[in-house]
PDB file of N, CA and C in Angstrom:
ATOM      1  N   UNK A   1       0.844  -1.176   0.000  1.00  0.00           N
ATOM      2  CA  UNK A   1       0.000   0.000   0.000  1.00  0.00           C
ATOM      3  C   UNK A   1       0.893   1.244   0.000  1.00  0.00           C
ATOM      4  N   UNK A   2       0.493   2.087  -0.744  1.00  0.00           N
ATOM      5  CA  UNK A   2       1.343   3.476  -0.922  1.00  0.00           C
ATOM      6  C   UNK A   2       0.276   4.220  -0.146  1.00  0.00           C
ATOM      7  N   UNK A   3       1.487   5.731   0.908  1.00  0.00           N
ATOM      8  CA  UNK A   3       1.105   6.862   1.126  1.00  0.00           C
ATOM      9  C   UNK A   3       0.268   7.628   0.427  1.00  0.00           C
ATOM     10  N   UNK A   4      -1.046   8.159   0.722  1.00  0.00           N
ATOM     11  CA  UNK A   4      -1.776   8.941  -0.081  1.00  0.00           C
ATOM     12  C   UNK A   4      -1.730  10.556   0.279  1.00  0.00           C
ATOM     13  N   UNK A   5      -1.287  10.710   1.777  1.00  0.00           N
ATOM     14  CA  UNK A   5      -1.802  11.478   2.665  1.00  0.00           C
ATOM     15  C   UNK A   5      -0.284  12.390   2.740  1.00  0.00           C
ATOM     16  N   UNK A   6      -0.676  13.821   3.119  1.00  0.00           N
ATOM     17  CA  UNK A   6       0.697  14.433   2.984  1.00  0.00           C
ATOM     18  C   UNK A   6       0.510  15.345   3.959  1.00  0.00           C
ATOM     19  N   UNK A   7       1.347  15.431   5.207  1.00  0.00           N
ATOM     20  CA  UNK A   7       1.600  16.652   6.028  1.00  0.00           C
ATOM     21  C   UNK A   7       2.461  17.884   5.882  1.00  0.00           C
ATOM     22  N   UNK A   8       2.520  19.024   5.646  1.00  0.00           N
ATOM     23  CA  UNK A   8       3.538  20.021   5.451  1.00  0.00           C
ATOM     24  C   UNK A   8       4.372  20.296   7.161  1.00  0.00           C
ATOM     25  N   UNK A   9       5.286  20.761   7.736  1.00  0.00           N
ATOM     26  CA  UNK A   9       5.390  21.447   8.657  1.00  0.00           C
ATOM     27  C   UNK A   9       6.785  22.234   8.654  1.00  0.00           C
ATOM     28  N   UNK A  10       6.787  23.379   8.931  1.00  0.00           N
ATOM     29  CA  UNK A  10       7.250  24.497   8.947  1.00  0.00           C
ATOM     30  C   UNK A  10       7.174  25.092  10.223  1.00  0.00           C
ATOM     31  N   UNK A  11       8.966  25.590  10.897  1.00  0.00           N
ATOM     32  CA  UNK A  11       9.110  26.089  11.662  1.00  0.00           C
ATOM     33  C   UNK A  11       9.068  27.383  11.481  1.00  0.00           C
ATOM     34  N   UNK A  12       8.828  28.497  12.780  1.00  0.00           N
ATOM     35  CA  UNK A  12       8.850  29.708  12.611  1.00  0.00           C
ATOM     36  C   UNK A  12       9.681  30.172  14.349  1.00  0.00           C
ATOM     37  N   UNK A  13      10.275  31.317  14.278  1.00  0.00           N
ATOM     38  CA  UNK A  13      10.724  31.654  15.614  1.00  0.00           C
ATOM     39  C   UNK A  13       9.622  32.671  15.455  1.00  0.00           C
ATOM     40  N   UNK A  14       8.726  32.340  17.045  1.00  0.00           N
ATOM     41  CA  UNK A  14       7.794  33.090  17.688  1.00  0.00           C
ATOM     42  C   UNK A  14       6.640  33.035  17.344  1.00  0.00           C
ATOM     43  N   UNK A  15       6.457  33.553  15.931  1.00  0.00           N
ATOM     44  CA  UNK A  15       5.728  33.680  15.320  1.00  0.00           C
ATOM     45  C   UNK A  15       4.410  32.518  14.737  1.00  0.00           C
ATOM     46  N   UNK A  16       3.053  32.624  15.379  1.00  0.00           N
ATOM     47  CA  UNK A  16       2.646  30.841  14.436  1.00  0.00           C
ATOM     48  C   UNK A  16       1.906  31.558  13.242  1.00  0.00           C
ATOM     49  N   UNK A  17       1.785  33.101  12.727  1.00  0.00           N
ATOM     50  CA  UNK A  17       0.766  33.590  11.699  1.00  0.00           C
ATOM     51  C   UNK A  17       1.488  32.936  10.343  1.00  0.00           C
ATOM     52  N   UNK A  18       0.564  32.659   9.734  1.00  0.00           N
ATOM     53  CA  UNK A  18       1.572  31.761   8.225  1.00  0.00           C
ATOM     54  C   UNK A  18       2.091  33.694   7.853  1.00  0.00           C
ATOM     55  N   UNK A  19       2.653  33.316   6.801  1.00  0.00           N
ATOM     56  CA  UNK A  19       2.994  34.496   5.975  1.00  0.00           C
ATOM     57  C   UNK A  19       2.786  34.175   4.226  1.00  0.00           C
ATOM     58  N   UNK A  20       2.780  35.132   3.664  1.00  0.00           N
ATOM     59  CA  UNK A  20       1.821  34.994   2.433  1.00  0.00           C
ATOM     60  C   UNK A  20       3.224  33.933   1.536  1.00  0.00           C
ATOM     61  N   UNK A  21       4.580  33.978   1.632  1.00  0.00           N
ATOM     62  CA  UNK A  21       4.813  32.700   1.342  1.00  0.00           C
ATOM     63  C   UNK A  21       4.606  31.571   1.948  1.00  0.00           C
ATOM     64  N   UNK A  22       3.971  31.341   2.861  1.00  0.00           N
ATOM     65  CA  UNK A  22       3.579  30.049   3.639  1.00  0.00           C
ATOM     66  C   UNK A  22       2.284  29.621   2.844  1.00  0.00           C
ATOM     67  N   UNK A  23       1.408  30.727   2.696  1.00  0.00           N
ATOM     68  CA  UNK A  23       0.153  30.385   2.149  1.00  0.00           C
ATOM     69  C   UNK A  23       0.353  30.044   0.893  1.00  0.00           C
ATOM     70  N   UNK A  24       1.676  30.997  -0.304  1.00  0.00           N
ATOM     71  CA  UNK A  24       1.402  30.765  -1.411  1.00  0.00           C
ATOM     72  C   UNK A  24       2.270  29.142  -1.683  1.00  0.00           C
ATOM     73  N   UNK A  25       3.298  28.888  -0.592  1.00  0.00           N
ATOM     74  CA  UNK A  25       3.794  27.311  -0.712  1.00  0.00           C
ATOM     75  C   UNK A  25       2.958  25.652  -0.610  1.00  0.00           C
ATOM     76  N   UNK A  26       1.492  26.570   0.690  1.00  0.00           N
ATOM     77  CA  UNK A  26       0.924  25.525   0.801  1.00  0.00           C
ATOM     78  C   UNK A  26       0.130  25.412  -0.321  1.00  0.00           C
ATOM     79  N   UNK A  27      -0.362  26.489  -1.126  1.00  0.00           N
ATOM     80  CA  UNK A  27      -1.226  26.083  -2.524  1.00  0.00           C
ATOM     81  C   UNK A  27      -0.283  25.322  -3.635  1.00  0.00           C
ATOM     82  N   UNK A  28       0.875  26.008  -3.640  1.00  0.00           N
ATOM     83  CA  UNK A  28       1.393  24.921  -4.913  1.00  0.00           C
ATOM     84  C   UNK A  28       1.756  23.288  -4.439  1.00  0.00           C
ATOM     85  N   UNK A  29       2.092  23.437  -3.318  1.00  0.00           N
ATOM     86  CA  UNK A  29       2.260  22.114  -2.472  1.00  0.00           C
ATOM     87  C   UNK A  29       0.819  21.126  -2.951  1.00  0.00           C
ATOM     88  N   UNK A  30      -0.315  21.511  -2.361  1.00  0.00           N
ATOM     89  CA  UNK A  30      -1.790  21.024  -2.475  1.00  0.00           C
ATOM     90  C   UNK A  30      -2.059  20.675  -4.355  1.00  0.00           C
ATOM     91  N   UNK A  31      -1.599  21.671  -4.761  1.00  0.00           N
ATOM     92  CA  UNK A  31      -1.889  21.402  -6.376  1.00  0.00           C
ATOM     93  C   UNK A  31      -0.977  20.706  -7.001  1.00  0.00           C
ATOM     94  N   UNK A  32      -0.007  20.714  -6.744  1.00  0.00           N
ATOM     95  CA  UNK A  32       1.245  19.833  -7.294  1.00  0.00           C
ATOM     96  C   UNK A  32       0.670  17.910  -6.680  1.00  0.00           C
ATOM     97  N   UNK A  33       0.351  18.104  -5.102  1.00  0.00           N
ATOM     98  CA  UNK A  33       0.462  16.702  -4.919  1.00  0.00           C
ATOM     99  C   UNK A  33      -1.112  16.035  -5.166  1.00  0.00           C
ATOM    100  N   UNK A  34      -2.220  16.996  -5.351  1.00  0.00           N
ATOM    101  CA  UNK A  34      -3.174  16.555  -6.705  1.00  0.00           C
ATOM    102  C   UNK A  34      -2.887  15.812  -7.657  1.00  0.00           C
ATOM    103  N   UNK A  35      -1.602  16.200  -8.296  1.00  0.00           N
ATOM    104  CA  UNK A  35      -1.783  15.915  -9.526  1.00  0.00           C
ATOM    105  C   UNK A  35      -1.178  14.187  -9.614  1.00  0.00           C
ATOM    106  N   UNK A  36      -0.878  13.748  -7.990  1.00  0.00           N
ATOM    107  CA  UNK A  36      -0.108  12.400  -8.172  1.00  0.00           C
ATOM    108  C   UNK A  36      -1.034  11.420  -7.320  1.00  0.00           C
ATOM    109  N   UNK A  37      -2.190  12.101  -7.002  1.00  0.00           N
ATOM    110  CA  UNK A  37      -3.017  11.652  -6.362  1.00  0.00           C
ATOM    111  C   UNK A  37      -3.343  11.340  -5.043  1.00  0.00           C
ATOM    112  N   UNK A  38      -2.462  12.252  -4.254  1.00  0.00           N
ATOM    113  CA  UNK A  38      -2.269  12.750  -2.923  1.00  0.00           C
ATOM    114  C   UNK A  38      -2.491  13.574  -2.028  1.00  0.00           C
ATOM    115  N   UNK A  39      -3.444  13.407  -1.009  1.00  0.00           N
ATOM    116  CA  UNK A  39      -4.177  14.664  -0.326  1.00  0.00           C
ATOM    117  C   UNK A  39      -3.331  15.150   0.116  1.00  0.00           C
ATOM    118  N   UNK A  40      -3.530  16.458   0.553  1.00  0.00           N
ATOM    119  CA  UNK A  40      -2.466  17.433   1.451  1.00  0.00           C
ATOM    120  C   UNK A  40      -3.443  17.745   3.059  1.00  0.00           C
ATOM    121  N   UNK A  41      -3.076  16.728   3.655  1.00  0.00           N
ATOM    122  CA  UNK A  41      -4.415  17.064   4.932  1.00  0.00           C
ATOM    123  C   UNK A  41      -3.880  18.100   5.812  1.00  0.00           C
ATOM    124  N   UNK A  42      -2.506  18.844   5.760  1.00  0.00           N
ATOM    125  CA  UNK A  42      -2.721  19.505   6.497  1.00  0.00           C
ATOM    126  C   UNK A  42      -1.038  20.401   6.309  1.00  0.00           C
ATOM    127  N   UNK A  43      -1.134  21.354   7.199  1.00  0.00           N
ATOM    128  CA  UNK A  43       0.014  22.003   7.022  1.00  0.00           C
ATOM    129  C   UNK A  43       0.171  23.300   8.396  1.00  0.00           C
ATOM    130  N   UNK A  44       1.288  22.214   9.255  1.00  0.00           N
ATOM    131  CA  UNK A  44       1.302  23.098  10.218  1.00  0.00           C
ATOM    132  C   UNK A  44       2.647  23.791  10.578  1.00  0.00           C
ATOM    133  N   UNK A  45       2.301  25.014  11.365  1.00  0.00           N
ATOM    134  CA  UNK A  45       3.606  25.704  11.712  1.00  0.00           C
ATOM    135  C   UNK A  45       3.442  25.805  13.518  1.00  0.00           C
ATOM    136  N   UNK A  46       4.958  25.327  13.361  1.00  0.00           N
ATOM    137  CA  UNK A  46       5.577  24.786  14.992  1.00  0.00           C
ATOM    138  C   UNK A  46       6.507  26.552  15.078  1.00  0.00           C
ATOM    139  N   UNK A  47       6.213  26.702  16.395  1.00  0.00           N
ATOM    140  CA  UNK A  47       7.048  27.978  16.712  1.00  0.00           C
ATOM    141  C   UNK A  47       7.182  27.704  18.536  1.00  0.00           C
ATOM    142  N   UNK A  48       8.366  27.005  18.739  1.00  0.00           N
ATOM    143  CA  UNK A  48       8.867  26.761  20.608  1.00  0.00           C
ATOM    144  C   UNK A  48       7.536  25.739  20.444  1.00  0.00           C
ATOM    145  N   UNK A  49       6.518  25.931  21.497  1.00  0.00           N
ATOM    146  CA  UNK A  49       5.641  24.997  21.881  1.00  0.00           C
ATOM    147  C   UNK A  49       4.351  24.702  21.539  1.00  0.00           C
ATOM    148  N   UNK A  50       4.377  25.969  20.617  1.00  0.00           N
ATOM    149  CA  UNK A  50       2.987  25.750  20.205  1.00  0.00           C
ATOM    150  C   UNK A  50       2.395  25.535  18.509  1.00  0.00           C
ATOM    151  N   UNK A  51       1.458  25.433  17.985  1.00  0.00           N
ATOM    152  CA  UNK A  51       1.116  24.757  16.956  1.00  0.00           C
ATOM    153  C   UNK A  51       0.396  25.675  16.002  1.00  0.00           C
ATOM    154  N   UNK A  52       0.321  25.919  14.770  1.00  0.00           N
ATOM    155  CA  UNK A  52      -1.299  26.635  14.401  1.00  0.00           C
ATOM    156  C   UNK A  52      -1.541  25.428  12.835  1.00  0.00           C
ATOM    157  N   UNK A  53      -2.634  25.357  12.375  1.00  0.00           N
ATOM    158  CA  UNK A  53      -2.970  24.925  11.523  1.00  0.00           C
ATOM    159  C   UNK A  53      -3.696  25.650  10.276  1.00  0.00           C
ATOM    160  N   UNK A  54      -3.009  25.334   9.345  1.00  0.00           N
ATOM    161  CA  UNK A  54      -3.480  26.494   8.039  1.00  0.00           C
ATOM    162  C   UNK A  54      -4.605  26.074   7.844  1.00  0.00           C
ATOM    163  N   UNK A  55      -4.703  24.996   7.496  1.00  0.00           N
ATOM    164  CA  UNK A  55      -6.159  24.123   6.892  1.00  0.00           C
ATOM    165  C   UNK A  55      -7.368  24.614   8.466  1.00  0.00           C
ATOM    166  N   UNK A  56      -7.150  24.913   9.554  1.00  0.00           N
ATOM    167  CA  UNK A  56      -8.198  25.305  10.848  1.00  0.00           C
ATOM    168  C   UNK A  56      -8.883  25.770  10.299  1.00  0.00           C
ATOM    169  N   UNK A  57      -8.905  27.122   9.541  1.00  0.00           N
ATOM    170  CA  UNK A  57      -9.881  27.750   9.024  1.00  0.00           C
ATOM    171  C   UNK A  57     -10.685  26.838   7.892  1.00  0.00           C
ATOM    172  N   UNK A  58     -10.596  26.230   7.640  1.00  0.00           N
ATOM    173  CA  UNK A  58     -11.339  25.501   7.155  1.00  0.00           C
ATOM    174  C   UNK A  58     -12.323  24.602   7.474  1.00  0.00           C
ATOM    175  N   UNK A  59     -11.697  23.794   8.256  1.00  0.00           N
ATOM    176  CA  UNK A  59     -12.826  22.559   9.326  1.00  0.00           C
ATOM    177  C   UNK A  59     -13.038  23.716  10.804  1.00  0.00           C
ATOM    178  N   UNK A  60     -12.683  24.607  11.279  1.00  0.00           N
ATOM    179  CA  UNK A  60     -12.915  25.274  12.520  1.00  0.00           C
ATOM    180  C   UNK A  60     -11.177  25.227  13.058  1.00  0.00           C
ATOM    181  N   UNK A  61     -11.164  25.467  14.459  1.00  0.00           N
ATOM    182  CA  UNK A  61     -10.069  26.191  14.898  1.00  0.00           C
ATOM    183  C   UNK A  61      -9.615  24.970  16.100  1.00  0.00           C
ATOM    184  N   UNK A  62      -8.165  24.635  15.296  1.00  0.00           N
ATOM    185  CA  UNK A  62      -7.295  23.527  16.474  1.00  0.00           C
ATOM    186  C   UNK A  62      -7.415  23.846  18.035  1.00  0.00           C
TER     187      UNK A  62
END
């Protein structure tokens, strides 16, 4: 059985707000691994201890 499923994660110091290259990496990321037939379920940024999730706004808030 092959991987279908794809996590992004990206560190940041301090900071957990994506930044508009975070956002514009996770779209080509998502469309690129479309095209091999691979979800992108998620894409998070780690900063020291805490977490945020790009995709939250989408299903509601981690």
């Amino acid at each position: 059985m092959q991987a279908k499923l794809l996590y992004v994660i990206i560190t940041h110091l301090g900071d957990l707000k994506p930044s508009r290259a975070d956002l514009a990496f996770t779209k080509r990321v998502e469309t690129a691994s479309l095209m091999f037939g691979i979800e992108l379920v998620d894409h998070l940024i780690i900063a020291g201890n805490n977490y945020k999730s790009i995709y939250a706004k989408k299903d509601g808030d981690n």
